[in-house]
N, C-alpha and C. Protein backbone atom coordinates (compact mmCIF):
# COMPACT_ATOMS: atom_id res chain seq x y z
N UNK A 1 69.93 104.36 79.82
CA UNK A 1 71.23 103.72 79.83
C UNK A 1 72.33 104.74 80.11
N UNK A 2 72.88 105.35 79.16
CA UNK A 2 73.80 106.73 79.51
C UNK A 2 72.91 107.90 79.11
N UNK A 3 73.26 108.86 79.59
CA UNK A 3 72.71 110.24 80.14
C UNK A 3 74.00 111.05 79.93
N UNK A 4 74.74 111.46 80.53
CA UNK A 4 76.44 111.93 80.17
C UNK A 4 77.61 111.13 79.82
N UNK A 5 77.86 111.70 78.91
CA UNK A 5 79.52 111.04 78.66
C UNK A 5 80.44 112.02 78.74
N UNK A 6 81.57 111.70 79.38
CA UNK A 6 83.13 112.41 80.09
C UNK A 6 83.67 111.78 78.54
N UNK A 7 84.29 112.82 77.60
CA UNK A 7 85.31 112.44 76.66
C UNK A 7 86.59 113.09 76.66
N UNK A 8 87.33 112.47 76.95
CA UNK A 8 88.91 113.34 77.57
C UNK A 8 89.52 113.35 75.76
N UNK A 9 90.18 114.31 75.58
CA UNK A 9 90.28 114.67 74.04
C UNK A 9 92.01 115.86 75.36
N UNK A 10 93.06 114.90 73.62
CA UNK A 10 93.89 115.78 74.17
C UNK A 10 94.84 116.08 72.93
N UNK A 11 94.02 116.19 71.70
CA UNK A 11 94.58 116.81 69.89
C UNK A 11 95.31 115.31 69.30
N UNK A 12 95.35 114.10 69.67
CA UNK A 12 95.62 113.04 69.14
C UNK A 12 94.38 112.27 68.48
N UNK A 13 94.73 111.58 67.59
CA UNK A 13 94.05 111.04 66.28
C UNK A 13 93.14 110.00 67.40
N UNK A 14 93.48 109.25 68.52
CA UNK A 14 92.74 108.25 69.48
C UNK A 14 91.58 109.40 69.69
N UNK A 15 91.92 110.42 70.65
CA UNK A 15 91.03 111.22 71.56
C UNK A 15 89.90 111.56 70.29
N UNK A 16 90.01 111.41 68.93
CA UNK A 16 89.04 112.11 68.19
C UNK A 16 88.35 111.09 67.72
N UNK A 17 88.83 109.54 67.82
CA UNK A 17 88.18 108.70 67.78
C UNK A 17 86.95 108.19 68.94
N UNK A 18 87.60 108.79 70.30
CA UNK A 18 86.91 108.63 71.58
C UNK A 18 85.60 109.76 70.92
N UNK A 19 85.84 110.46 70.35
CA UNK A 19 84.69 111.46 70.52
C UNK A 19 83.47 110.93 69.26
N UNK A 20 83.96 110.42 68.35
CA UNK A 20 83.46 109.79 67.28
C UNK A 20 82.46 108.83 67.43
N UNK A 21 83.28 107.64 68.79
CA UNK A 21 82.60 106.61 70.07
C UNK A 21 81.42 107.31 70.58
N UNK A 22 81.53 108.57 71.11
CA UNK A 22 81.05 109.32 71.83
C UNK A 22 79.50 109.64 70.86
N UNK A 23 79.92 110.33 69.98
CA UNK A 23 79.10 110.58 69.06
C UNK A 23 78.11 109.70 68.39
N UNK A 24 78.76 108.09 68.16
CA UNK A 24 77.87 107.21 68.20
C UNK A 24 76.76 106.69 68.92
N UNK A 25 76.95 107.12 70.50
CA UNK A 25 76.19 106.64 71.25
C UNK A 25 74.97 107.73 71.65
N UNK A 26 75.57 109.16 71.54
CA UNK A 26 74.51 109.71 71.11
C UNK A 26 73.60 109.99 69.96
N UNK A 27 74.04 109.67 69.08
CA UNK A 27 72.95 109.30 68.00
C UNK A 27 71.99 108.27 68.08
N UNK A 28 72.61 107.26 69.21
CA UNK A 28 71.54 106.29 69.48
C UNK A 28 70.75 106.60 70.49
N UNK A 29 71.04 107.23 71.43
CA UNK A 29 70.16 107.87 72.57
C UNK A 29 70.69 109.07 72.31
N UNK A 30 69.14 109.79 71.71
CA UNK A 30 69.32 111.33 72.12
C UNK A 30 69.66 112.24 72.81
N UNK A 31 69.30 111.87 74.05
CA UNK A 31 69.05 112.44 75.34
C UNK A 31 70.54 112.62 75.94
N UNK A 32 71.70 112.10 75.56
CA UNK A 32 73.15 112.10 75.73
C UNK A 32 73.91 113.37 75.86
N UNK A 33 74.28 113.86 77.00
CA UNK A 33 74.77 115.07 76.84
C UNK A 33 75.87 114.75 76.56
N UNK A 34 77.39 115.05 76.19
CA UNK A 34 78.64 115.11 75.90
C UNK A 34 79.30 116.19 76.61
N UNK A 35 80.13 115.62 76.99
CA UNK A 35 81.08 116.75 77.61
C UNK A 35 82.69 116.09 77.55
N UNK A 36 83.42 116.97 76.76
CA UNK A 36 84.71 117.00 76.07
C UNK A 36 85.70 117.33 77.36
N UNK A 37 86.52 117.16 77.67
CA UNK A 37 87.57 117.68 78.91
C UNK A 37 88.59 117.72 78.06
N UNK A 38 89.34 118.52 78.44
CA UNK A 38 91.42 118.49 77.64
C UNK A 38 92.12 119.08 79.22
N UNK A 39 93.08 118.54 80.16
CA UNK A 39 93.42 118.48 81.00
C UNK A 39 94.73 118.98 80.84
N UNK A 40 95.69 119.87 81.07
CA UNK A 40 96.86 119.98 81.36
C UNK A 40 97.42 119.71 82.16
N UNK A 41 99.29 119.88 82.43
CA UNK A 41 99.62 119.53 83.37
C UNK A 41 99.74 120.85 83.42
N UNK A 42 99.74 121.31 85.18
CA UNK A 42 100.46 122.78 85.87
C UNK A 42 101.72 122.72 85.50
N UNK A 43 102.46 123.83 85.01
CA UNK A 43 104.27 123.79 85.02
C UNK A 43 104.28 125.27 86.03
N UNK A 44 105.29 125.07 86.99
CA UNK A 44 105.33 126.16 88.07
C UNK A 44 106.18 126.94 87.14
N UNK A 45 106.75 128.53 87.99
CA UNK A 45 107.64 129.28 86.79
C UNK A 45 108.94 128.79 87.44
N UNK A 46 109.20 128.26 88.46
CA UNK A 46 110.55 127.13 88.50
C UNK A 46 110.63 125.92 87.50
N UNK A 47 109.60 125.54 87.31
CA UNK A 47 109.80 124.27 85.79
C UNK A 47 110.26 125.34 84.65
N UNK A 48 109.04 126.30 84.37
CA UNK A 48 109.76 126.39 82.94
C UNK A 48 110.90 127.75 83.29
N UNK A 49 111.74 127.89 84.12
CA UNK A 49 112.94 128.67 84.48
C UNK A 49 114.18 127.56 83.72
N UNK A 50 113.76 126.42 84.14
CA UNK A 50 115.06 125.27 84.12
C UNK A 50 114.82 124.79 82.27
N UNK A 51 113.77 125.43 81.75
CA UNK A 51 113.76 125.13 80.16
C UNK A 51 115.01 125.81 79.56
N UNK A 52 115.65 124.91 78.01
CA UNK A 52 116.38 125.36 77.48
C UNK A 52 115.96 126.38 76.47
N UNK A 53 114.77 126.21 76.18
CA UNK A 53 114.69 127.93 75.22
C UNK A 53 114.01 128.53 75.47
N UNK A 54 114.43 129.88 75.56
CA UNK A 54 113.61 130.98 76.26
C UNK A 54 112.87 131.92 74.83
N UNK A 55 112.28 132.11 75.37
CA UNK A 55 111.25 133.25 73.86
C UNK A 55 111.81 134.93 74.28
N UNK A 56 111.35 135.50 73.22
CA UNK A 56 111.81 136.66 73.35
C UNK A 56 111.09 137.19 74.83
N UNK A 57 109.79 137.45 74.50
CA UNK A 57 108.65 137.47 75.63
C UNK A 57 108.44 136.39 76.66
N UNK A 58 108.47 136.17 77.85
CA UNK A 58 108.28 135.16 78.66
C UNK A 58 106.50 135.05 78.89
N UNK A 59 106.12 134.15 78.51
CA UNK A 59 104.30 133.72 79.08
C UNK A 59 104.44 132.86 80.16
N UNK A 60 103.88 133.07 81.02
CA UNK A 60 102.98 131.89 81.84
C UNK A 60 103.20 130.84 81.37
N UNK A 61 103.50 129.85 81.95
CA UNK A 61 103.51 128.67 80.99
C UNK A 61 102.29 127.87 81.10
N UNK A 62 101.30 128.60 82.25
CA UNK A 62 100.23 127.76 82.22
C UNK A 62 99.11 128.18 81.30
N UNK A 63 99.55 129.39 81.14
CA UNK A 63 98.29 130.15 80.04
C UNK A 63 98.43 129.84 78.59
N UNK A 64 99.45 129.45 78.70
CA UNK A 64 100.12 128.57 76.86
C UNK A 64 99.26 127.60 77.25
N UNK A 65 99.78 127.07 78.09
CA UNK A 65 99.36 125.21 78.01
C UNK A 65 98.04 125.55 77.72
N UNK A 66 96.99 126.27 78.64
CA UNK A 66 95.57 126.49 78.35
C UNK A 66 95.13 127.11 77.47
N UNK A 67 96.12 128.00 77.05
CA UNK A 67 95.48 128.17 75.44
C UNK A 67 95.21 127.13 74.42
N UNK A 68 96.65 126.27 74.69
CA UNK A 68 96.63 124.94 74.17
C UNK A 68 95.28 123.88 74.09
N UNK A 69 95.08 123.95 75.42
CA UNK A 69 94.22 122.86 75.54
C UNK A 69 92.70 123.96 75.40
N UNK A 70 92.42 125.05 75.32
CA UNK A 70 90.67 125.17 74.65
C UNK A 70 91.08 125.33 72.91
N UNK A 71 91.69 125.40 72.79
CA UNK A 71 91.64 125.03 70.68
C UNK A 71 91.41 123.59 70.51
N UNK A 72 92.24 123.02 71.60
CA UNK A 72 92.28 121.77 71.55
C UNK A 72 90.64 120.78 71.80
N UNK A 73 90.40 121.59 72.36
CA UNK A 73 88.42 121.47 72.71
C UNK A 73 88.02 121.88 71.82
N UNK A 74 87.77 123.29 70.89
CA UNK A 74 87.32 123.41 70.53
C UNK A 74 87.48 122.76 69.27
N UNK A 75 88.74 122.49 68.54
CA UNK A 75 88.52 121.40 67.41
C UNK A 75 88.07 120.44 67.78
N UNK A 76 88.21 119.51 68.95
CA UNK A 76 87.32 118.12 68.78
C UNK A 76 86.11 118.55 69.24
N UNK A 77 85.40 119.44 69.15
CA UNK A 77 83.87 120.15 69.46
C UNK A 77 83.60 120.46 67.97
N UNK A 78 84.21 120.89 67.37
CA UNK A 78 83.66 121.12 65.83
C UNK A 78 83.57 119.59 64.99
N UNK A 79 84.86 119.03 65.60
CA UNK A 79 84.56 117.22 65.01
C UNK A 79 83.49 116.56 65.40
N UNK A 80 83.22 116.76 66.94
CA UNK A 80 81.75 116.23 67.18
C UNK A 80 80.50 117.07 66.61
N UNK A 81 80.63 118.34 66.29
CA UNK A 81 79.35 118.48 65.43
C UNK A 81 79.38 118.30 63.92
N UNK A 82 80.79 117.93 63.36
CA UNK A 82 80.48 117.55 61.77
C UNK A 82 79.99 115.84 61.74
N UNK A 83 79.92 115.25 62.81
CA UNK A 83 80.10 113.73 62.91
C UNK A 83 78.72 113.55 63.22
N UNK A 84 78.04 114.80 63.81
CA UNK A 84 76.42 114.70 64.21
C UNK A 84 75.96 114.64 65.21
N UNK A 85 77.03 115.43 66.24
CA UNK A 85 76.58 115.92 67.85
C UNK A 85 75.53 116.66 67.71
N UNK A 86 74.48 116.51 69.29
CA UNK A 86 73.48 117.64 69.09
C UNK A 86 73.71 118.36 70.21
N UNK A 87 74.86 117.46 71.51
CA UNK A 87 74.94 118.32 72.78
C UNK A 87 76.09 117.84 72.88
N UNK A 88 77.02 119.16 73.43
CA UNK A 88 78.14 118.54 73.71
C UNK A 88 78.11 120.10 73.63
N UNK A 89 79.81 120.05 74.81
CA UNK A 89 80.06 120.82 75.77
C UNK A 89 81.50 120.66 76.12
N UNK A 90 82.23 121.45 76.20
CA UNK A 90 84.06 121.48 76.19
C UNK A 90 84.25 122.04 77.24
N UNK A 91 85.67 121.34 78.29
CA UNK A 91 85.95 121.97 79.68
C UNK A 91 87.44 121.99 79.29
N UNK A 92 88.20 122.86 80.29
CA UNK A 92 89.37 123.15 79.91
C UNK A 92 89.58 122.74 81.54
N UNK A 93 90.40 122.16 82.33
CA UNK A 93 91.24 122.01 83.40
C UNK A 93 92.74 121.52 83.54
N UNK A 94 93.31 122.06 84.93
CA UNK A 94 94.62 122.02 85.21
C UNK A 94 94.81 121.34 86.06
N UNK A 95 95.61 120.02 85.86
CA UNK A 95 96.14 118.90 87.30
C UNK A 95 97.05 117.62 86.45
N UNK A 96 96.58 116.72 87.26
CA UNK A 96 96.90 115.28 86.80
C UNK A 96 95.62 114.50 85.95
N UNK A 97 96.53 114.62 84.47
CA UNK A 97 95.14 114.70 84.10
C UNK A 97 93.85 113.10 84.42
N UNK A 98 94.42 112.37 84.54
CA UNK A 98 94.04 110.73 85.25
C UNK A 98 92.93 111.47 85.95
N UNK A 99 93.57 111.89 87.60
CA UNK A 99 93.12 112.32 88.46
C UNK A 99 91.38 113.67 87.96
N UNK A 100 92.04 114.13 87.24
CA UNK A 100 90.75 115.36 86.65
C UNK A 100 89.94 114.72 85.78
N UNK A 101 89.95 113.95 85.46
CA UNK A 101 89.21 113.33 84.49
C UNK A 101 88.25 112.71 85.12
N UNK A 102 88.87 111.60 86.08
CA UNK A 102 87.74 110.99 86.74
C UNK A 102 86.50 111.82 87.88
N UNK A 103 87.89 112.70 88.21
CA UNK A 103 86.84 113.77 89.68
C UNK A 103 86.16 114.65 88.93
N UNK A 104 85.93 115.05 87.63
CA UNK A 104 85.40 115.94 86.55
C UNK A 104 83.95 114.88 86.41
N UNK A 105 84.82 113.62 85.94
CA UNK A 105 83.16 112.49 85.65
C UNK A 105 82.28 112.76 86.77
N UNK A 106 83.49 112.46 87.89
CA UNK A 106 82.34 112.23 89.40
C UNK A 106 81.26 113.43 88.98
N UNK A 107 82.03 114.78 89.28
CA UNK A 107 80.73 115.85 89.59
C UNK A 107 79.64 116.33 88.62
N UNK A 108 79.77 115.83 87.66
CA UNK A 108 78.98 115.94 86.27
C UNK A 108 78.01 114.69 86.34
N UNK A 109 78.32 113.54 86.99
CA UNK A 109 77.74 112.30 87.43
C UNK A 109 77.36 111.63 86.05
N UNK A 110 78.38 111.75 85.42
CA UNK A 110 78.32 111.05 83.89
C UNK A 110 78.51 109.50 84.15
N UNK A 111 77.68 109.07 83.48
CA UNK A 111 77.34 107.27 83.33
C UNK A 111 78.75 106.58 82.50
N UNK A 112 79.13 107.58 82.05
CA UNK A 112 79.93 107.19 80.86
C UNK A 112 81.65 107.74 81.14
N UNK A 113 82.70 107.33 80.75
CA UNK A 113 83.94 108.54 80.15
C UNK A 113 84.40 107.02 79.11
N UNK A 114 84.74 108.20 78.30
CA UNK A 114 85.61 107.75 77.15
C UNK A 114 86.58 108.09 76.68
N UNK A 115 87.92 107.54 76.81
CA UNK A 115 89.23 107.54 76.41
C UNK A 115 89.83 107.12 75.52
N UNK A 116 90.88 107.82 74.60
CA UNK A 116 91.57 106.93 73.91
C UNK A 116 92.80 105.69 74.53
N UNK A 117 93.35 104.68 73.50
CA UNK A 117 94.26 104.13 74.52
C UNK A 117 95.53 104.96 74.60
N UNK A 118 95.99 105.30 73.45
CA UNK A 118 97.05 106.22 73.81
C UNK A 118 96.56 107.70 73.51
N UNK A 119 97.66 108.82 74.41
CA UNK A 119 97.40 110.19 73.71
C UNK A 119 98.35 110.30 72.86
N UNK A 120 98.90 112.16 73.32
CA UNK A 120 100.07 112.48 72.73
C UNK A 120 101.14 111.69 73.40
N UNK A 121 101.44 111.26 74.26
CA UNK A 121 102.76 110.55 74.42
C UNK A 121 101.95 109.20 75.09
N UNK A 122 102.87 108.49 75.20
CA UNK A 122 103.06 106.97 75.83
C UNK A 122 104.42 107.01 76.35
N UNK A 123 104.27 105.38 77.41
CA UNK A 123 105.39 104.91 78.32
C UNK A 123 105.39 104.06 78.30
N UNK A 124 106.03 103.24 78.93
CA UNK A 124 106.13 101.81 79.64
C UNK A 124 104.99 101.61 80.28
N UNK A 125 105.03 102.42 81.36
CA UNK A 125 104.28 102.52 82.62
C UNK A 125 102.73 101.76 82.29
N UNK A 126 102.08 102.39 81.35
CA UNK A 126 100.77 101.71 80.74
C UNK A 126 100.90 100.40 80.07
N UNK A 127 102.21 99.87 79.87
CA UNK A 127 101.71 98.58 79.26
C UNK A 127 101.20 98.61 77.67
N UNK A 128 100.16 98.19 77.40
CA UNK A 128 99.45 98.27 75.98
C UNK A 128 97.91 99.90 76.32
N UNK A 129 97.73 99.86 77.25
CA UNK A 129 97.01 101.03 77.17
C UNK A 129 97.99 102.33 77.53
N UNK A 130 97.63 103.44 77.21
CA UNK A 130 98.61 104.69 77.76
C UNK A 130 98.13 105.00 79.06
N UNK A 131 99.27 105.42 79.60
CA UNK A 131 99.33 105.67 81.20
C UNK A 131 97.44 106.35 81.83
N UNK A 132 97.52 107.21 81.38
CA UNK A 132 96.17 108.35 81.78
C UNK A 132 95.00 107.26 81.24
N UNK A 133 94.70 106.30 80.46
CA UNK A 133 93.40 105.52 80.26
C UNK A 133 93.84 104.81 81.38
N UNK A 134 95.05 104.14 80.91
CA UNK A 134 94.75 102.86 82.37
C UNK A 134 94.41 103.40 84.05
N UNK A 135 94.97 104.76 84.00
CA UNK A 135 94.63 105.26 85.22
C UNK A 135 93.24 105.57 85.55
N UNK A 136 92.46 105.84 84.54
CA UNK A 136 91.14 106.32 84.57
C UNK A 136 90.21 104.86 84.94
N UNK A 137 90.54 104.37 84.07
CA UNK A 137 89.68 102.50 84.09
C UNK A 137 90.44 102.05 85.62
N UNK A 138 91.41 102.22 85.99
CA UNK A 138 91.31 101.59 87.41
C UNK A 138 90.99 102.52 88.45
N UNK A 139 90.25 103.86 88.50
CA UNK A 139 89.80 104.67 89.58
C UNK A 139 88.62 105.17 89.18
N UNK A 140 88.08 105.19 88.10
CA UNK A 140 86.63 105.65 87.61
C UNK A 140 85.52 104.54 88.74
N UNK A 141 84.45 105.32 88.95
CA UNK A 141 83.43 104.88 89.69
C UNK A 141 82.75 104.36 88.19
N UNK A 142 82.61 104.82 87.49
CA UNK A 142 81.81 104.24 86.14
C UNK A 142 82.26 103.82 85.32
N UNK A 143 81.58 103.30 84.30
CA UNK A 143 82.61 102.25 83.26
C UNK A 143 82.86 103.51 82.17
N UNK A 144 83.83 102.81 81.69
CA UNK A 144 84.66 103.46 81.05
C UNK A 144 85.31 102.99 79.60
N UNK A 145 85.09 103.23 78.45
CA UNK A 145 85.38 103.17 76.96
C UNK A 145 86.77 103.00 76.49
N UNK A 146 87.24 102.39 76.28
CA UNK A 146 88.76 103.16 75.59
C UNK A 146 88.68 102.35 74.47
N UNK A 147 89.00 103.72 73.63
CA UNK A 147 89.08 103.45 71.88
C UNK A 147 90.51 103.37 71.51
């Protein structure tokens, strides 16, 4: 039935429920690999030039964000092994995250992705699901979960 699951996890209370989902279904089929994604957006150093607070030290703003997002893996990687993961696997990437999520499923050729409905933010734009699930469920080649 499933073989891989795509779990997009982005430090919100949904995404740790997606992994929980996640975790359920491999306990029912063993054989389930897991694989966690946390997606950033790129900020060029013209975006964060036009920010209002500057730090003493200036970083990258993309190497924050990605620092951001592998803690951010790696806590919902420690949640999936207190919950009773036996495989599972954390990716860190940079884009749109909609867009990376699904082209991440494609090449991993996961049967599965699982989303929460909302993340850290919401809009209009999504309606009752948050923007990045509804985007995923209408461009995913495979079906797709949202918790």
């Amino acid at each position: 039935m499933f073989n891989k699951i795509v779990v997009a996890v982005d430090g919100s209370p949904l995404s740790l429920k997606a992994v929980d989902k996640a975790v359920q279904l491999q306990v029912l089929l063993p054989s389930v690999e897991i694989y966690l994604i946390c997606v950033y957006k790129h900020h060029s150093l013209f975006e964060a030039s036009l920010s209002i607070g500057r730090p003493v030290e200036m970083d990258i703003p993309d190497k924050v964000l990605s620092d951001y997002a592998k803690g951010v893996v790696t806590y919902a990687k420690e949640h999936a092994w207190q919950q009773g993961a036996t495989q599972v696997r954390g990716f860190v990437k940079s884009g749109r995250p909609s867009k990376v999520i699904v082209r991440f499923a494609r090449e991993k050729e996961a049967d599965l992705i699982v989303v929460g409905t909302r993340g850290t933010h919401s809009d209009k734009d999504g309606m009752f699901l948050g923007r990045v699930s509804h985007r995923v469920t209408s461009t995913a080649r495979c079906p797709v979960l949202v918790v």
